[in-house]
N, C-alpha and C. Protein backbone atom coordinates (compact mmCIF):
# COMPACT_ATOMS: atom_id res chain seq x y z
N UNK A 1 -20.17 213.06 45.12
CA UNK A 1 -19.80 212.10 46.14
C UNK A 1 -19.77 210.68 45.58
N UNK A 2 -20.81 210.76 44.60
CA UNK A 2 -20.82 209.16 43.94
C UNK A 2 -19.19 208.79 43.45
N UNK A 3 -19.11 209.84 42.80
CA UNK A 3 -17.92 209.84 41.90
C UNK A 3 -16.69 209.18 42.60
N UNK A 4 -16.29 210.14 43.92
CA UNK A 4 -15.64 209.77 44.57
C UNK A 4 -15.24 208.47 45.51
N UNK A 5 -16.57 207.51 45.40
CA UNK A 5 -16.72 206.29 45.99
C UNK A 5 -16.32 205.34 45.21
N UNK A 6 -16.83 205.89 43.67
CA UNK A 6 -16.35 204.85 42.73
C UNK A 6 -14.98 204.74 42.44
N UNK A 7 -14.29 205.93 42.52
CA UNK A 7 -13.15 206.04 41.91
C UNK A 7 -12.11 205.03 43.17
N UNK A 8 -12.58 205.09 44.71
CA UNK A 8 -11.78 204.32 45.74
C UNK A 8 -11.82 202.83 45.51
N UNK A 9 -13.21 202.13 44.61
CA UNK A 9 -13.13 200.93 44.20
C UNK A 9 -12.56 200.28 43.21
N UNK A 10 -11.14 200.50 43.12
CA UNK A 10 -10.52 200.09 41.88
C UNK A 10 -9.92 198.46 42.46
N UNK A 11 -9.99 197.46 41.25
CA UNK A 11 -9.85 196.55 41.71
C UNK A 11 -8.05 196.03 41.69
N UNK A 12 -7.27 195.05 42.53
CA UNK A 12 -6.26 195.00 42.18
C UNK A 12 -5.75 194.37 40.84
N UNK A 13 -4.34 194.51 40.13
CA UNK A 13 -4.44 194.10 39.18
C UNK A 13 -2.85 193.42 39.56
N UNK A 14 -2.80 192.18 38.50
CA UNK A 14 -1.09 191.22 38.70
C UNK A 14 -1.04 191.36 36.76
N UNK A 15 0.13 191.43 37.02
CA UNK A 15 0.69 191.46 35.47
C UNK A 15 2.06 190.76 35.94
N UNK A 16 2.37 189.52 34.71
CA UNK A 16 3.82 188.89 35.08
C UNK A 16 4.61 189.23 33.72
N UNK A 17 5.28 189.67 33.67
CA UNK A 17 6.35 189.69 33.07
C UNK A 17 7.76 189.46 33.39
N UNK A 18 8.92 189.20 31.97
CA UNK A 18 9.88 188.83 32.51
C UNK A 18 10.73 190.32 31.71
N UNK A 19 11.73 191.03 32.70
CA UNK A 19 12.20 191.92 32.20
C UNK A 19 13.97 191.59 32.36
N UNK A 20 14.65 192.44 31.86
CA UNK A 20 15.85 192.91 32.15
C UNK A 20 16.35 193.80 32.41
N UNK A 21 16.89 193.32 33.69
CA UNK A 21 17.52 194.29 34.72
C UNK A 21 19.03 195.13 34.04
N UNK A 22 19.11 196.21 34.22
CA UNK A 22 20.69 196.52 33.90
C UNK A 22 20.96 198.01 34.99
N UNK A 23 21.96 197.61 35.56
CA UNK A 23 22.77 198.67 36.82
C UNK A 23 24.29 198.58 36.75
N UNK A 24 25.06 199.54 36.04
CA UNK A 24 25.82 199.89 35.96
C UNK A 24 26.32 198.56 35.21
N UNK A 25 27.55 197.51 35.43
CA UNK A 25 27.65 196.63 34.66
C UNK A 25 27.09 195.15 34.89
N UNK A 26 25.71 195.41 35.80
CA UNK A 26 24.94 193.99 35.98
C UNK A 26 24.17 194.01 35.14
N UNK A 27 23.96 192.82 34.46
CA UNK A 27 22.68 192.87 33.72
C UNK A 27 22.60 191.20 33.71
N UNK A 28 21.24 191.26 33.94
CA UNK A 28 20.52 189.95 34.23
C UNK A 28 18.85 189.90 34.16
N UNK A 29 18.49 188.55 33.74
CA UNK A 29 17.13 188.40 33.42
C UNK A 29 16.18 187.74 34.37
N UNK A 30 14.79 188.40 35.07
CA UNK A 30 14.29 187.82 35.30
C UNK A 30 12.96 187.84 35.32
N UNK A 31 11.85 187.02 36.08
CA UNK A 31 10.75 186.98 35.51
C UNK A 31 10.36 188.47 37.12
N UNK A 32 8.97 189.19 36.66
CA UNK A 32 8.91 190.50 37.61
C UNK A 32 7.18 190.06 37.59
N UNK A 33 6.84 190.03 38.71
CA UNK A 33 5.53 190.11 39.28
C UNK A 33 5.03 191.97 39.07
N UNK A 34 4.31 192.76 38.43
CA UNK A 34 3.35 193.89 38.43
C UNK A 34 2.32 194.31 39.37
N UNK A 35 2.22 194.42 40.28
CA UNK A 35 0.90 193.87 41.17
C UNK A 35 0.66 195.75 41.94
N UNK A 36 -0.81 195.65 41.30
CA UNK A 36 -1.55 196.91 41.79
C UNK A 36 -1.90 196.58 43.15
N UNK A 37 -1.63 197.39 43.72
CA UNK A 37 -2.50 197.09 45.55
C UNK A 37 -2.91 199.21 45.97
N UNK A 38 -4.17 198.79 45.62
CA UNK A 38 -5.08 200.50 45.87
C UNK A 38 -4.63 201.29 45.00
N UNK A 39 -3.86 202.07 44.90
CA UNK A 39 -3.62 203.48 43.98
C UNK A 39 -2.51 203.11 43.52
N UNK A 40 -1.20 202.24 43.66
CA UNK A 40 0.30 202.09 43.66
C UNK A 40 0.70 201.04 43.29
N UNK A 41 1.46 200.90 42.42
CA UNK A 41 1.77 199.53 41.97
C UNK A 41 3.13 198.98 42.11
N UNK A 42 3.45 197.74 42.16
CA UNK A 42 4.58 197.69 42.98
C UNK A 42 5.46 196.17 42.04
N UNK A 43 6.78 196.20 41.55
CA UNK A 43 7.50 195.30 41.19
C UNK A 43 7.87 193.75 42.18
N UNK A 44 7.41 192.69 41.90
CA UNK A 44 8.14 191.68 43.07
C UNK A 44 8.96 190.67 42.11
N UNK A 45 9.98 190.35 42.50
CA UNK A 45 11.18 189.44 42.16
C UNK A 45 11.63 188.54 43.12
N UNK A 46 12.29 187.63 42.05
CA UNK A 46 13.16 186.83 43.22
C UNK A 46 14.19 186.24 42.45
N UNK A 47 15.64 187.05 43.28
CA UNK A 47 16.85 187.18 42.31
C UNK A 47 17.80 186.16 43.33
N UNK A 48 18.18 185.15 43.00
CA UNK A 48 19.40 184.35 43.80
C UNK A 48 18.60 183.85 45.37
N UNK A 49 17.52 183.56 45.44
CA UNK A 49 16.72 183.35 46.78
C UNK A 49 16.40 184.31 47.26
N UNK A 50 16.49 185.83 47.10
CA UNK A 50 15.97 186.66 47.80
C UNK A 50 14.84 187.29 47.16
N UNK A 51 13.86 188.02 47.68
CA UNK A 51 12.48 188.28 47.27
C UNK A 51 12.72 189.73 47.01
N UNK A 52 12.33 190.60 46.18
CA UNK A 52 12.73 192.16 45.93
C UNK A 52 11.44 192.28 45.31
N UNK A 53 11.63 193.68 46.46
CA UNK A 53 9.72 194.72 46.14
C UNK A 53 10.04 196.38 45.97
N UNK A 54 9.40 196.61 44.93
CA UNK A 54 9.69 198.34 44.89
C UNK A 54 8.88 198.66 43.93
N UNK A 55 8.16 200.08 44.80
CA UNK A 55 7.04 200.53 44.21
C UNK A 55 7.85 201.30 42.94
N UNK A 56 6.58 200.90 41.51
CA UNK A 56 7.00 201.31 40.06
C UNK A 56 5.66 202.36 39.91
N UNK A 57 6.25 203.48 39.08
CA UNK A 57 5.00 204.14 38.62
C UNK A 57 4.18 203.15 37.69
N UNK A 58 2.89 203.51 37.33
CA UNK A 58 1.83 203.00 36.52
C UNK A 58 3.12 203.45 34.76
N UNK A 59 3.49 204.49 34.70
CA UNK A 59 4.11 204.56 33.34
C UNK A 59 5.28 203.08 32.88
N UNK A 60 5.56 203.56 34.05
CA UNK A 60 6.63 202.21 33.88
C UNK A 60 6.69 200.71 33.83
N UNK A 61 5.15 200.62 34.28
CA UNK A 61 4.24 198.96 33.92
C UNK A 61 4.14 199.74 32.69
N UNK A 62 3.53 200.06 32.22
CA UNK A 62 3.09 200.84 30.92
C UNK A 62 4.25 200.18 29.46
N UNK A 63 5.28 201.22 30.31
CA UNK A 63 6.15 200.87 28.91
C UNK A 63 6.64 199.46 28.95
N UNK A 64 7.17 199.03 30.11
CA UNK A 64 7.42 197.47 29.99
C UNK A 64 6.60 196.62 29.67
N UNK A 65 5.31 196.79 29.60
CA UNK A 65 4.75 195.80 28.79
C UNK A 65 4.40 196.20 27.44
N UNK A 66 4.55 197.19 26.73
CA UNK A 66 4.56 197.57 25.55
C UNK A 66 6.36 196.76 24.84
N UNK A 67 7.32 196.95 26.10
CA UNK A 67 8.49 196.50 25.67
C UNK A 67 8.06 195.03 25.38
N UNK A 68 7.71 194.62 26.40
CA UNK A 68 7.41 193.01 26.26
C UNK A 68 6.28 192.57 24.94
N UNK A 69 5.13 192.77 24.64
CA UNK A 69 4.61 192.99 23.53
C UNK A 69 5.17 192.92 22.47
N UNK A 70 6.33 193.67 22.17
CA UNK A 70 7.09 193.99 21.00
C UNK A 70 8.05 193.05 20.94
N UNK A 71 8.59 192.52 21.96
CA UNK A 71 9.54 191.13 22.14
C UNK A 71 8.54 189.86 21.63
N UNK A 72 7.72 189.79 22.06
CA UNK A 72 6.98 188.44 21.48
C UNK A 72 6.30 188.38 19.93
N UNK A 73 6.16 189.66 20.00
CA UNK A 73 5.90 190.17 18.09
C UNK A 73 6.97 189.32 17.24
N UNK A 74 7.82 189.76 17.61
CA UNK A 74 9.30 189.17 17.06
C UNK A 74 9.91 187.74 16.82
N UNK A 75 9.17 187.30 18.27
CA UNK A 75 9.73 185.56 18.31
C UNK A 75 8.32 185.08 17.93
N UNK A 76 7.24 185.81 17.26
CA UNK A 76 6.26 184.87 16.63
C UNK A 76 6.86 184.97 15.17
């Protein structure tokens, strides 16, 4: 039971990164808010004045910031 109490206290987490978007022939850059809220983590943007939210798996923070990592490797 302990186990299970601890595991519900996970704290939230924000990660900012800036990624690039590409959908069919859009492609554009912008900066992406990461933000854990309880078990689910969720993308926030803001593309041309509008605000855009959509839940991302944990893999996919994962690799984008490994992408991003490897981008700043580069421009050091």
């Amino acid at each position: 039971m302990a186990n299970q109490e601890h595991s519900k206290k996970k704290t939230d987490t924000n990660r900012t990164l800036t990624t690039v978007a590409r959908r069919q022939e859009l492609e554009f850059e912008a900066d992406v808010l990461f933000q854990r809220l309880g078990n689910k983590w969720y993308a926030f943007s803001v593309v041309e004045d509008d605000c855009l939210m959509t839940e991302v798996s944990e893999e996919e923070v994962q690799k984008t910031q490994k992408r991003m990592m490897k981008r700043g490797a580069r421009a050091a």
